[in-house]
C-alpha atoms as a PDB file:
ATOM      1  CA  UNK A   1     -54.730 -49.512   5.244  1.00  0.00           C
ATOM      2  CA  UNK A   2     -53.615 -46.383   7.392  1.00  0.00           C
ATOM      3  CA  UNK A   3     -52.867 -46.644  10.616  1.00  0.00           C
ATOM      4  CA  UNK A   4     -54.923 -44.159  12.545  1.00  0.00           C
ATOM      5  CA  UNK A   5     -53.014 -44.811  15.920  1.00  0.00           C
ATOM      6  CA  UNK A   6     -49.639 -43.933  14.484  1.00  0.00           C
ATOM      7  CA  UNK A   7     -51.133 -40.521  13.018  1.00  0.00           C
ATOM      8  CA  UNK A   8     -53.362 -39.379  15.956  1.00  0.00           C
ATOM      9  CA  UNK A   9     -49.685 -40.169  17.354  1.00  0.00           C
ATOM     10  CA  UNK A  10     -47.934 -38.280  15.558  1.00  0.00           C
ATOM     11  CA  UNK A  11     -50.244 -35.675  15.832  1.00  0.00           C
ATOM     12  CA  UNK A  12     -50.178 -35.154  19.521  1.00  0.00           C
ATOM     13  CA  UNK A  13     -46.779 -34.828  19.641  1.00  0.00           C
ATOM     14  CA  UNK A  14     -46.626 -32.240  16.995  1.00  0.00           C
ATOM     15  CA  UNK A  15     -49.046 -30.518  18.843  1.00  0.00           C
ATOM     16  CA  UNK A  16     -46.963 -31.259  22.274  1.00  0.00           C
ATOM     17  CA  UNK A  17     -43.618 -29.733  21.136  1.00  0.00           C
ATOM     18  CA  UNK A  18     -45.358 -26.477  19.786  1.00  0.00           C
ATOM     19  CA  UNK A  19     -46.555 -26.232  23.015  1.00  0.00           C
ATOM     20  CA  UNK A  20     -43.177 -27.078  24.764  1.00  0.00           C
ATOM     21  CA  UNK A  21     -41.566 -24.025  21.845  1.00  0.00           C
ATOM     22  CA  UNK A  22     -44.148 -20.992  23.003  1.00  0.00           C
ATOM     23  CA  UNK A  23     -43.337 -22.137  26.699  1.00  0.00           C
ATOM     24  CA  UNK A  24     -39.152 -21.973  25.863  1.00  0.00           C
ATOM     25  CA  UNK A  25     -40.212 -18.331  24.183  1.00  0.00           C
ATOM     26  CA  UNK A  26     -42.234 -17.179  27.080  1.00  0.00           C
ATOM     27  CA  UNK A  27     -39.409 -18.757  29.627  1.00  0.00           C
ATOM     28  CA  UNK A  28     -36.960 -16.566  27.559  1.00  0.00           C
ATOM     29  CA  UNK A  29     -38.888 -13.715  27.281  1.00  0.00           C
ATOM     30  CA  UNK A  30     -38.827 -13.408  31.714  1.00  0.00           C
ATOM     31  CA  UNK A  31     -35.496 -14.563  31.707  1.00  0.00           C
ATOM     32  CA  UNK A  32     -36.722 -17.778  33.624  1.00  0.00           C
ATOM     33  CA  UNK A  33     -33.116 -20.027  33.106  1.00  0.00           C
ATOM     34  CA  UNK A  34     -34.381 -22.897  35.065  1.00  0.00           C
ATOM     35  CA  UNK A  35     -38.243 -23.287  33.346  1.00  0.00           C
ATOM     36  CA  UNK A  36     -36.474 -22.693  29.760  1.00  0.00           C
ATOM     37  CA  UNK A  37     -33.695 -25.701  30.842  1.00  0.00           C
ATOM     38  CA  UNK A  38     -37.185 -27.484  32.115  1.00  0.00           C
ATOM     39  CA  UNK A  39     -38.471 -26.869  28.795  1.00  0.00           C
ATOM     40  CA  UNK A  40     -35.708 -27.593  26.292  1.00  0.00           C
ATOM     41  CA  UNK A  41     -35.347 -31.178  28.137  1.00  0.00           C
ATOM     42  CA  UNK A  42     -39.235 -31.914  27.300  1.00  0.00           C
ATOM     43  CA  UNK A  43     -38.478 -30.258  23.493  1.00  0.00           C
ATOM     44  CA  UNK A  44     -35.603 -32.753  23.375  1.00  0.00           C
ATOM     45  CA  UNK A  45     -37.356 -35.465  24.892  1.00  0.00           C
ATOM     46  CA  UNK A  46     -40.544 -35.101  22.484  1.00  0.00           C
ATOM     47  CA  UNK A  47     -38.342 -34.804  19.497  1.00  0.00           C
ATOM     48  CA  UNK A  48     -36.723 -38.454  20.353  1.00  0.00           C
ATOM     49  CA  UNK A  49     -39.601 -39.943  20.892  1.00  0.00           C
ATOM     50  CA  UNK A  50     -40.755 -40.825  16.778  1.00  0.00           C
ATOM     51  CA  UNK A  51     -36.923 -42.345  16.455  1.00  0.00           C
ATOM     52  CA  UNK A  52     -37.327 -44.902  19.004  1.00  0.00           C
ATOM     53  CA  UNK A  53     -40.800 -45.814  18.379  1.00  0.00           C
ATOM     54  CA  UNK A  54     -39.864 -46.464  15.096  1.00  0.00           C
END
């Protein structure tokens, strides 16, 4: 049986580190050093996160 938690999951956190990408663009784009530092930590962050709920 599949696990619907897991994928909705999943899911959202695809959808989270897009999110957390465009922002590191648009940070870059203005030259903003401290929102795109902000931004890579959340990136970084979001990426861990499927490795230790494993």
């Amino acid at each position: 049986m599949i696990n619907f938690k897991y994928i909705f999951l999943l899911c959202f956190l695809l959808g989270a580190m897009l999110a957390s990408l465009s922002q590191m663009g648009s940070a870059l784009d203005e030259a903003d050093i401290e929102r795109f530092s902000m931004w890579t930590f959340v990136a970084t962050v979001l990426a861990s996160l499927p490795s230790m709920l494993w």
